[in-house]
N, C-alpha and C. Protein backbone atom coordinates (compact mmCIF):
# COMPACT_ATOMS: atom_id res chain seq x y z
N UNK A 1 -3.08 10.61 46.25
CA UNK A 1 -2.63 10.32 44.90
C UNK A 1 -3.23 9.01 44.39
N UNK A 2 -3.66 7.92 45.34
CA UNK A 2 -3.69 6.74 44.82
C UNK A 2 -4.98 6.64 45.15
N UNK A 3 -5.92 7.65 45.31
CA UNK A 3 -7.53 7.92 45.39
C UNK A 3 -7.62 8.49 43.87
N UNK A 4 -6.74 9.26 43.79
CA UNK A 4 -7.15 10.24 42.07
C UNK A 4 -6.55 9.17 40.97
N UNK A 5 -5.85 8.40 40.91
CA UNK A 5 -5.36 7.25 40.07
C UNK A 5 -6.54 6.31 39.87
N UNK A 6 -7.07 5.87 40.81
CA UNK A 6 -8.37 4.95 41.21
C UNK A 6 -9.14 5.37 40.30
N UNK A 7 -10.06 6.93 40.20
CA UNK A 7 -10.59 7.76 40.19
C UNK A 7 -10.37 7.66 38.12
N UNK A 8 -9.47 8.12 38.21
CA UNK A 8 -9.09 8.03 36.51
C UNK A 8 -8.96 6.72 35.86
N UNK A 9 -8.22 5.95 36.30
CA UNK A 9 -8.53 4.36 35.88
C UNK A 9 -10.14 4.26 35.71
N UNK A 10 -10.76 4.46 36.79
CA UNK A 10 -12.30 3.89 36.68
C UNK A 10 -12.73 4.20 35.63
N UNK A 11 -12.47 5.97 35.52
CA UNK A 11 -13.56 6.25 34.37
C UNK A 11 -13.38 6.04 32.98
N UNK A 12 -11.51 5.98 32.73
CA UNK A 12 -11.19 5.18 31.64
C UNK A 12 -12.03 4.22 31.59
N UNK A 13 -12.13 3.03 32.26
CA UNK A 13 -12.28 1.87 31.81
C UNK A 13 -13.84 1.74 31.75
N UNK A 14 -14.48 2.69 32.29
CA UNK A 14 -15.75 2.88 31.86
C UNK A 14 -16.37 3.47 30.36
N UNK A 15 -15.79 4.16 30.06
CA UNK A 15 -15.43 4.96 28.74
C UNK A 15 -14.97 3.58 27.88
N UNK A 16 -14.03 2.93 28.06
CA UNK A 16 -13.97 1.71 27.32
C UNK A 16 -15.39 0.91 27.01
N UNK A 17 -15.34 0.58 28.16
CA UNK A 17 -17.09 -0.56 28.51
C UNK A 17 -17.82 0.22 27.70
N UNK A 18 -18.13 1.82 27.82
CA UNK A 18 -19.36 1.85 27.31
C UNK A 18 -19.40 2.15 25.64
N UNK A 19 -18.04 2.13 25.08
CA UNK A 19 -17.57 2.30 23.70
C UNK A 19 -17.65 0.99 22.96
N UNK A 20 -17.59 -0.08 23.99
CA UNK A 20 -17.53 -1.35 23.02
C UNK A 20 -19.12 -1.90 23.32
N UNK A 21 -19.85 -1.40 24.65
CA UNK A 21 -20.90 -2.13 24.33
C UNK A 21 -22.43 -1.11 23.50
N UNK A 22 -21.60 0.16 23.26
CA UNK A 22 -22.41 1.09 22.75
C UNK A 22 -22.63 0.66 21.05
N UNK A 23 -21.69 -0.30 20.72
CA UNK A 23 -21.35 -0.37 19.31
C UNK A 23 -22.44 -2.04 19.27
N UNK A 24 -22.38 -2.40 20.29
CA UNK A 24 -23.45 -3.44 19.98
C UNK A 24 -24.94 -3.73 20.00
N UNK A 25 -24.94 -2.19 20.29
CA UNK A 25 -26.47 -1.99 20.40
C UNK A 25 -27.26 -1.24 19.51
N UNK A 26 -28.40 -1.16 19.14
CA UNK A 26 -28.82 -0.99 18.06
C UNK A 26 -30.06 0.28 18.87
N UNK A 27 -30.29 1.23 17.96
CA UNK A 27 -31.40 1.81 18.48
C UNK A 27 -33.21 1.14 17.91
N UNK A 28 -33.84 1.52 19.06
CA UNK A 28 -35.32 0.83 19.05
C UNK A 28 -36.22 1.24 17.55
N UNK A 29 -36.60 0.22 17.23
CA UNK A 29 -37.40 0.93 15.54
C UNK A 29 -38.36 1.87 16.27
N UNK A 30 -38.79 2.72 15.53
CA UNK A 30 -39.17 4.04 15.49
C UNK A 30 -40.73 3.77 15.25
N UNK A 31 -41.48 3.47 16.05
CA UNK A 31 -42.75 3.51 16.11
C UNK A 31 -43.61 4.05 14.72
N UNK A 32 -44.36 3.57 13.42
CA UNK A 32 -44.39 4.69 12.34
C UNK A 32 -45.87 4.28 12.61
N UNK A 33 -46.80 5.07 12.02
CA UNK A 33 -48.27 5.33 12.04
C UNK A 33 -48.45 5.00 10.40
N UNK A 34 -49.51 3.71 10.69
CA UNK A 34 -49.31 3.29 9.14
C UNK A 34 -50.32 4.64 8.29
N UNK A 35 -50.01 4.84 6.63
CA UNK A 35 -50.51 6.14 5.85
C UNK A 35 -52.30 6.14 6.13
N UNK A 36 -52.32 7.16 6.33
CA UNK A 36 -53.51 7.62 6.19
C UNK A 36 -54.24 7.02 4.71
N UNK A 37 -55.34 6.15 4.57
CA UNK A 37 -56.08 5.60 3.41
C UNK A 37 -56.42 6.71 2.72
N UNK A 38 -56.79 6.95 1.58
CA UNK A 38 -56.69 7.58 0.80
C UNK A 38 -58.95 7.57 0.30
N UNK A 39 -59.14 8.99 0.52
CA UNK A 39 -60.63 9.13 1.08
C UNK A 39 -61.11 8.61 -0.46
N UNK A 40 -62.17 7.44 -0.77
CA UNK A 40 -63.28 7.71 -1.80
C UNK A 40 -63.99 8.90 -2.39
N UNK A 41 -64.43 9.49 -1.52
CA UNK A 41 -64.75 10.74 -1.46
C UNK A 41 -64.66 11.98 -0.31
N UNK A 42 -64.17 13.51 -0.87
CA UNK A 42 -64.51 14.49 0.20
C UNK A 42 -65.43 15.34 -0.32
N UNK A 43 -65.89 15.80 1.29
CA UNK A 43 -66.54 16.94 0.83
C UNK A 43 -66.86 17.86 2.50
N UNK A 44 -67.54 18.63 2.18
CA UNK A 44 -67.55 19.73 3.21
C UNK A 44 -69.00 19.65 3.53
N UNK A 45 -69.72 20.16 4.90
CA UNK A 45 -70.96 20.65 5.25
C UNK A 45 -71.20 20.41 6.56
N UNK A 46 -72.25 21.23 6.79
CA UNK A 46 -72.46 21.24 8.25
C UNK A 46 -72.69 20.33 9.03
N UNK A 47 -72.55 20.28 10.10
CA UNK A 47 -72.54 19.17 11.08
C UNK A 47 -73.65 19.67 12.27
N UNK A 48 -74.24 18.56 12.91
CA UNK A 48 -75.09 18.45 14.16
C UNK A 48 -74.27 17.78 14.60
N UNK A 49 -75.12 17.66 16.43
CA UNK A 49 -74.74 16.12 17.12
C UNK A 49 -76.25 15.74 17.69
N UNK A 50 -76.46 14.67 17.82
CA UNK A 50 -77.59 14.18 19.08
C UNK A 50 -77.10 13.30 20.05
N UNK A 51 -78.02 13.26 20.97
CA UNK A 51 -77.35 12.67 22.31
C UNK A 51 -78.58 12.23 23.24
N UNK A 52 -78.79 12.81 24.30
CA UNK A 52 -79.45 12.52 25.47
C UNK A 52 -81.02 11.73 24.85
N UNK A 53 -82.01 12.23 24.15
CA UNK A 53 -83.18 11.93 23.58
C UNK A 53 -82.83 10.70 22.95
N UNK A 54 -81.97 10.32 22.13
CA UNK A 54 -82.10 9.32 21.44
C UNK A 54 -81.04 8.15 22.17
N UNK A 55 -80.83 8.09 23.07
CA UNK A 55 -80.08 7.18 24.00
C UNK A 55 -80.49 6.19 24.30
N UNK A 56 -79.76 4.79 23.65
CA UNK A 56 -80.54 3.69 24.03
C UNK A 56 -81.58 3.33 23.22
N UNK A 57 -81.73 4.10 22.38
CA UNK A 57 -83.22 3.98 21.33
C UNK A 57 -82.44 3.44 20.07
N UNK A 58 -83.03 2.63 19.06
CA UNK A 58 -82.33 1.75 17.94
C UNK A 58 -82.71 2.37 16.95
N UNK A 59 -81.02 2.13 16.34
CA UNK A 59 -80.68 3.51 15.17
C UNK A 59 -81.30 2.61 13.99
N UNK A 60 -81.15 2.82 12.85
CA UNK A 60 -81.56 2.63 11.10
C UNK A 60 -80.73 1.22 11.21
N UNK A 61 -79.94 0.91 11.46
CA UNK A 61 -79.34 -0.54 11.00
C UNK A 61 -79.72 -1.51 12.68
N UNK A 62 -80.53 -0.78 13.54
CA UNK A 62 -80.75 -2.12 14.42
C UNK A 62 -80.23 -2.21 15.72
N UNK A 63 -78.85 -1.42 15.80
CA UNK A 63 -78.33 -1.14 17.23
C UNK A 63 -78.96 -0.44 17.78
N UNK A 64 -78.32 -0.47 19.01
CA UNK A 64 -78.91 0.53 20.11
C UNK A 64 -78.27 2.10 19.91
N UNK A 65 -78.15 3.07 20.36
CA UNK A 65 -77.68 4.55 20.18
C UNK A 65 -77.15 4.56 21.70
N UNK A 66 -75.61 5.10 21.15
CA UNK A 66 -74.67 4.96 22.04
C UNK A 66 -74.38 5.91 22.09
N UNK A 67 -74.47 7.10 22.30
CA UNK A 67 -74.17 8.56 22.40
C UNK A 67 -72.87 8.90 22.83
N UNK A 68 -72.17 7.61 23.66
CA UNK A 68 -70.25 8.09 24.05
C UNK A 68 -69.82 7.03 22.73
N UNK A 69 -70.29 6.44 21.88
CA UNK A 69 -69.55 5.70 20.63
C UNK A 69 -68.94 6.81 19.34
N UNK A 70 -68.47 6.53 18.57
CA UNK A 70 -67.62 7.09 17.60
C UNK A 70 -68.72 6.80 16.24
N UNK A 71 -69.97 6.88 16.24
CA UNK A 71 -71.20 6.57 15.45
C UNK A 71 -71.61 7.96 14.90
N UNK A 72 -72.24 8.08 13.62
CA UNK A 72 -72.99 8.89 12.81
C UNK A 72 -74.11 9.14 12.29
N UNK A 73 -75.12 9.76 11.69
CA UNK A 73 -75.70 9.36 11.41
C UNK A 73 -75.95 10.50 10.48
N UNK A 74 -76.41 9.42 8.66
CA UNK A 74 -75.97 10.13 6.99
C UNK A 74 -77.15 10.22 6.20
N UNK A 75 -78.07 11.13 5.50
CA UNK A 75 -79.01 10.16 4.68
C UNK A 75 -78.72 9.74 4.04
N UNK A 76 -77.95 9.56 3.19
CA UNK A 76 -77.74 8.33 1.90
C UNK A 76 -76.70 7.70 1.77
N UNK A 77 -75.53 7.68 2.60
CA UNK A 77 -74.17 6.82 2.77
C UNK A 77 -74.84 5.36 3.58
N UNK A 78 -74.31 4.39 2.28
CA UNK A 78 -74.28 3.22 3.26
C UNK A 78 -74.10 2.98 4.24
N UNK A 79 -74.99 2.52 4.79
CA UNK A 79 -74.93 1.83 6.53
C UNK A 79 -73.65 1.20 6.68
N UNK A 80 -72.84 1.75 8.11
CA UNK A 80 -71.00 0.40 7.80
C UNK A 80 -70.03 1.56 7.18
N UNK A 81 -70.38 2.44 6.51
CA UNK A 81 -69.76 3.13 6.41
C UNK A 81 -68.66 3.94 6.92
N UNK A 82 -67.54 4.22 6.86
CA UNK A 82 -66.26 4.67 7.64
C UNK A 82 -66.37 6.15 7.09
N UNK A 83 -65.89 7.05 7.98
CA UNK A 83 -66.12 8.50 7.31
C UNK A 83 -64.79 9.08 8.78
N UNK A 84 -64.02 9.53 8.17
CA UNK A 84 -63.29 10.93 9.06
C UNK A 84 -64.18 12.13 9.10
N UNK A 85 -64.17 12.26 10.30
CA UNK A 85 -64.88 13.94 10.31
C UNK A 85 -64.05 15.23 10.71
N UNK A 86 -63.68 16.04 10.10
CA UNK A 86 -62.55 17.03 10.59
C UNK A 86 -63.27 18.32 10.61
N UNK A 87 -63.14 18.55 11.87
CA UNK A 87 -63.62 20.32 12.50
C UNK A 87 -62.70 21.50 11.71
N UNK A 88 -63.45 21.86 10.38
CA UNK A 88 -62.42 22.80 9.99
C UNK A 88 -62.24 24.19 10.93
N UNK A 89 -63.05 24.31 11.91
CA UNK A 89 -62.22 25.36 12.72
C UNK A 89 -60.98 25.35 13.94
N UNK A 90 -60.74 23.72 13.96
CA UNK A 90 -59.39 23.09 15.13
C UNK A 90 -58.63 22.54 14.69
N UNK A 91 -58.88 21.57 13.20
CA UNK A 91 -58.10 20.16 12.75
C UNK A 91 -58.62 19.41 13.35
N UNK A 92 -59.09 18.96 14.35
CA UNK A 92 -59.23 17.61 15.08
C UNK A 92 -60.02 16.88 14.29
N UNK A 93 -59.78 15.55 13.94
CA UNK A 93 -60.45 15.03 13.13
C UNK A 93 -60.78 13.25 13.90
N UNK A 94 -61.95 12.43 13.36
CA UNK A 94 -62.74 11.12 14.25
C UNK A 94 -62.82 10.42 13.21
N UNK A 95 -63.14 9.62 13.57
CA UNK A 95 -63.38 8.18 12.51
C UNK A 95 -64.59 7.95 12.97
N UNK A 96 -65.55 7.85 12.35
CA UNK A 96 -66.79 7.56 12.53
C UNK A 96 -67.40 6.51 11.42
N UNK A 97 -68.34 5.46 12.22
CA UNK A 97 -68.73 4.85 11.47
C UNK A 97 -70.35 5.36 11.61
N UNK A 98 -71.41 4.99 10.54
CA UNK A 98 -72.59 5.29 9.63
C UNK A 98 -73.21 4.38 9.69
N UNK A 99 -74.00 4.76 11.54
CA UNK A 99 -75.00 3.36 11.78
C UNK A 99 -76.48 4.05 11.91
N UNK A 100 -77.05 5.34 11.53
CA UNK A 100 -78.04 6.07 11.49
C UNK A 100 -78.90 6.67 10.25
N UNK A 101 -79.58 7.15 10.41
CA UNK A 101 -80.23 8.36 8.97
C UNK A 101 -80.24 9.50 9.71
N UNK A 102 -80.08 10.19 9.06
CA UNK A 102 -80.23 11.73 9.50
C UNK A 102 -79.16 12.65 9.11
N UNK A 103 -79.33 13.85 9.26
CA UNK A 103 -80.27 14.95 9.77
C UNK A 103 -80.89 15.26 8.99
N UNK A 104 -82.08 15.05 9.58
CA UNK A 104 -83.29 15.88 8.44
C UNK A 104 -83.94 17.28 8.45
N UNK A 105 -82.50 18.26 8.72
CA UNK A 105 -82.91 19.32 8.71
C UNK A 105 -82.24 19.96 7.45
N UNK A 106 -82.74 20.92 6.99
CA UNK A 106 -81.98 21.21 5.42
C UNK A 106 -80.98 21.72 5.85
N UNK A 107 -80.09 21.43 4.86
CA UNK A 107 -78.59 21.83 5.27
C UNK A 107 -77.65 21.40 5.85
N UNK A 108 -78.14 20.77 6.97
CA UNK A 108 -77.31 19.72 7.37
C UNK A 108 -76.86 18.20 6.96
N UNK A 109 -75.48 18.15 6.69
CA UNK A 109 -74.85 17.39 6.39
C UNK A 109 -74.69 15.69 6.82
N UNK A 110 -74.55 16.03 8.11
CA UNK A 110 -74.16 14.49 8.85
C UNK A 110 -74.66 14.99 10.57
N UNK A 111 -74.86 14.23 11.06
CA UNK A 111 -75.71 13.68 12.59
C UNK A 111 -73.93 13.55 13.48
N UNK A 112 -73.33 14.09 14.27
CA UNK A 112 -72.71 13.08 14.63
C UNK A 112 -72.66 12.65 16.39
N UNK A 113 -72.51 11.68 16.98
CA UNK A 113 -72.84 11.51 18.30
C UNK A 113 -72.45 12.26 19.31
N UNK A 114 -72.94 12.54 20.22
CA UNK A 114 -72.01 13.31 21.07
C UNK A 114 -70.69 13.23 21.18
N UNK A 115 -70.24 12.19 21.94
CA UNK A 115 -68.48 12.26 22.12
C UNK A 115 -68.23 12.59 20.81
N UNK A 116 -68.23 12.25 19.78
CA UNK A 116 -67.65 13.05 18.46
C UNK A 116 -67.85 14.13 18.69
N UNK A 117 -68.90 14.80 18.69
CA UNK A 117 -69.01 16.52 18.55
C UNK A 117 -68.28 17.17 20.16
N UNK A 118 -67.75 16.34 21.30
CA UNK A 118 -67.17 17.02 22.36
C UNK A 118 -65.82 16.81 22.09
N UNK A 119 -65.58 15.51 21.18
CA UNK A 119 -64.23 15.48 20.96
C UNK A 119 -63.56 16.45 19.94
N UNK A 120 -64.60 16.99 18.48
CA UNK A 120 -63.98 18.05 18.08
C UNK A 120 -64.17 19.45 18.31
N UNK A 121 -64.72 19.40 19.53
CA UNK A 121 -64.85 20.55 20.03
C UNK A 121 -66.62 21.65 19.73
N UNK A 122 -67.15 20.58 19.11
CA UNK A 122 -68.44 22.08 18.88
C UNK A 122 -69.76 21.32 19.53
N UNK A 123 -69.70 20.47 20.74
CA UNK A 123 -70.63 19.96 21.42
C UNK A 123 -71.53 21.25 22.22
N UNK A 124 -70.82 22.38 22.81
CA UNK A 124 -71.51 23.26 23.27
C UNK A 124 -71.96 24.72 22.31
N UNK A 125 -71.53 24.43 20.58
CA UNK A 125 -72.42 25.50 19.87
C UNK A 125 -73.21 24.44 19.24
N UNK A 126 -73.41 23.47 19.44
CA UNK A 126 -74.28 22.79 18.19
C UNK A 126 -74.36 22.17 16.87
N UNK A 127 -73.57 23.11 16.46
CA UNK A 127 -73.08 22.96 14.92
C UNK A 127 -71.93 23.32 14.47
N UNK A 128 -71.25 22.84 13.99
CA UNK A 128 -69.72 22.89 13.23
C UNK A 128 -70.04 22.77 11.25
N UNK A 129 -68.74 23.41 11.04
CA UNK A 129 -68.33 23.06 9.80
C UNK A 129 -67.14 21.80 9.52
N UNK A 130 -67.45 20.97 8.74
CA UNK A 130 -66.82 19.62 9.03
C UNK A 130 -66.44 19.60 7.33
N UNK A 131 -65.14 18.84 7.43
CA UNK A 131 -65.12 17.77 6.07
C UNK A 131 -65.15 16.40 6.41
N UNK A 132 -65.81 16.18 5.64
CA UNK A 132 -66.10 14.63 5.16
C UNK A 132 -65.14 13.84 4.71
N UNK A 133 -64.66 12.38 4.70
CA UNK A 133 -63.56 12.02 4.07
C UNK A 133 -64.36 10.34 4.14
N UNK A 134 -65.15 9.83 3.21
CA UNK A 134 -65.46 8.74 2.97
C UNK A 134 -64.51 7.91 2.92
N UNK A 135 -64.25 7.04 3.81
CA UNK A 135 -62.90 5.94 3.57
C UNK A 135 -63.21 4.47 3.53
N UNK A 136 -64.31 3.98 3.65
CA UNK A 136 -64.79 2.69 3.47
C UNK A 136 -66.02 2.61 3.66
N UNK A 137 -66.94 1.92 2.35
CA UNK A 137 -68.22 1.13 2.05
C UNK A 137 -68.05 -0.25 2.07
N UNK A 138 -68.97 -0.37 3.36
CA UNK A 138 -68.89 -2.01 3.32
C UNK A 138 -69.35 -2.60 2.17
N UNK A 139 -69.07 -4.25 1.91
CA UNK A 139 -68.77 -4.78 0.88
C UNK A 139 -70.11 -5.44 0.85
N UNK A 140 -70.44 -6.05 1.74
CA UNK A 140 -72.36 -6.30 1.99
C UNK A 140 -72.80 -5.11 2.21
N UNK A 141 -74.12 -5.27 1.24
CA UNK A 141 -74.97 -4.35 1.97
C UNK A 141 -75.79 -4.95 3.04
N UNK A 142 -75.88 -3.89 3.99
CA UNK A 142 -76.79 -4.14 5.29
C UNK A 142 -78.42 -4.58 4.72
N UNK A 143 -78.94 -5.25 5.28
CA UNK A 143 -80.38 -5.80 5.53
C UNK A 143 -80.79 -5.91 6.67
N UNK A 144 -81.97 -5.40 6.74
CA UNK A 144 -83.02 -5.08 8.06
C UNK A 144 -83.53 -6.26 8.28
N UNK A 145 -83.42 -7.17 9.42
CA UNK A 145 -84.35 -8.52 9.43
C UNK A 145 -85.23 -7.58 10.43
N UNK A 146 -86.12 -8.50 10.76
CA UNK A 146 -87.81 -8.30 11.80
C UNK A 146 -87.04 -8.73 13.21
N UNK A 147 -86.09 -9.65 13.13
CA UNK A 147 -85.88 -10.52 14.52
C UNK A 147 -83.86 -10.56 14.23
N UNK A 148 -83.83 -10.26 16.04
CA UNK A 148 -82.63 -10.97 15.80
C UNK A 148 -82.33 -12.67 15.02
N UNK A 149 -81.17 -13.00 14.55
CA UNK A 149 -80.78 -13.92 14.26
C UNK A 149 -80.36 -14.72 15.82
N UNK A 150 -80.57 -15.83 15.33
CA UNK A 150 -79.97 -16.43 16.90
C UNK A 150 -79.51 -17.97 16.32
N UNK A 151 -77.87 -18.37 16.84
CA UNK A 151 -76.73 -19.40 16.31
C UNK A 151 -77.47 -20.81 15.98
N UNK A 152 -77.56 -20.92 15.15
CA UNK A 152 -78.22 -22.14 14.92
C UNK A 152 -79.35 -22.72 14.07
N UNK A 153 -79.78 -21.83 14.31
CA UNK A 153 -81.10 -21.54 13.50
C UNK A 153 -81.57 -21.39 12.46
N UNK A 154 -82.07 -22.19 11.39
CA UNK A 154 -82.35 -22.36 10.37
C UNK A 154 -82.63 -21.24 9.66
């Protein structure tokens, strides 16, 4: 009897505890994903990727070609350029930035690097149908020097 008394006291007074300290606690803010920017321009067209050949070789604005980077390559979108690319046959959609020229094949739309084209899925047909979602032109325009710049230097 004085095991089952024990037994019920406890959980009362647990039921208490956890009623008064349940009221002082607050739940955790809710993680939010700030809004999606709102595109300059969309539009639709076919997509490439390149990769292995041009690896390491220096794109239109001067870098090197990074074939696992989140890089593009546009003919006439400013260099710096921010662009979403969305696989209209999955949804999956990349943020790519517009450090190349190309494709200079007719019809095609935009270049995009490998890991982009494995991440939305059409690395092993080649070509996808993509929308475009222009979301930022840098505010300088890019210029081609002959030589790196180096700190100090007149």
């Amino acid at each position: 009897m004085r095991t089952r008394l024990f037994y019920i006291w406890a959980t009362v007074r647990w039921l208490l505890v956890m009623l008064v300290v349940a009221q002082g606690l607050e739940a955790p803010g809710v993680a939010r994903t700030a809004p999606r920017p709102k595109p300059v321009r969309t539009w639709e067209g076919l997509a490439s990727w390149y990769g292995v050949p041009f690896h390491g070789r220096l794109t239109a604005n001067g870098e090197t070609y990074d074939m696992y980077a989140a890089t593009a390559a546009h003919p006439n979108l400013p260099l710096g350029s921010l662009v979403r690319v969305t696989c209209l046959r999955n949804g999956r959609s990349r943020l790519v930035r517009i450090n190349d020229r190309g494709p200079f094949i007719a019809g095609r739309e935009i270049d995009v690097s490998f890991e982009v084209a494995r991440y939305l899925g059409f690395h092993e047909q080649g070509l996808a149908r993509l929308r475009l979602e222009l979301l930022e032109v840098p505010a300088k325009r890019w210029r081609k020097t002959s030589q790196p710049r180096t700190p100090g230097a007149a």
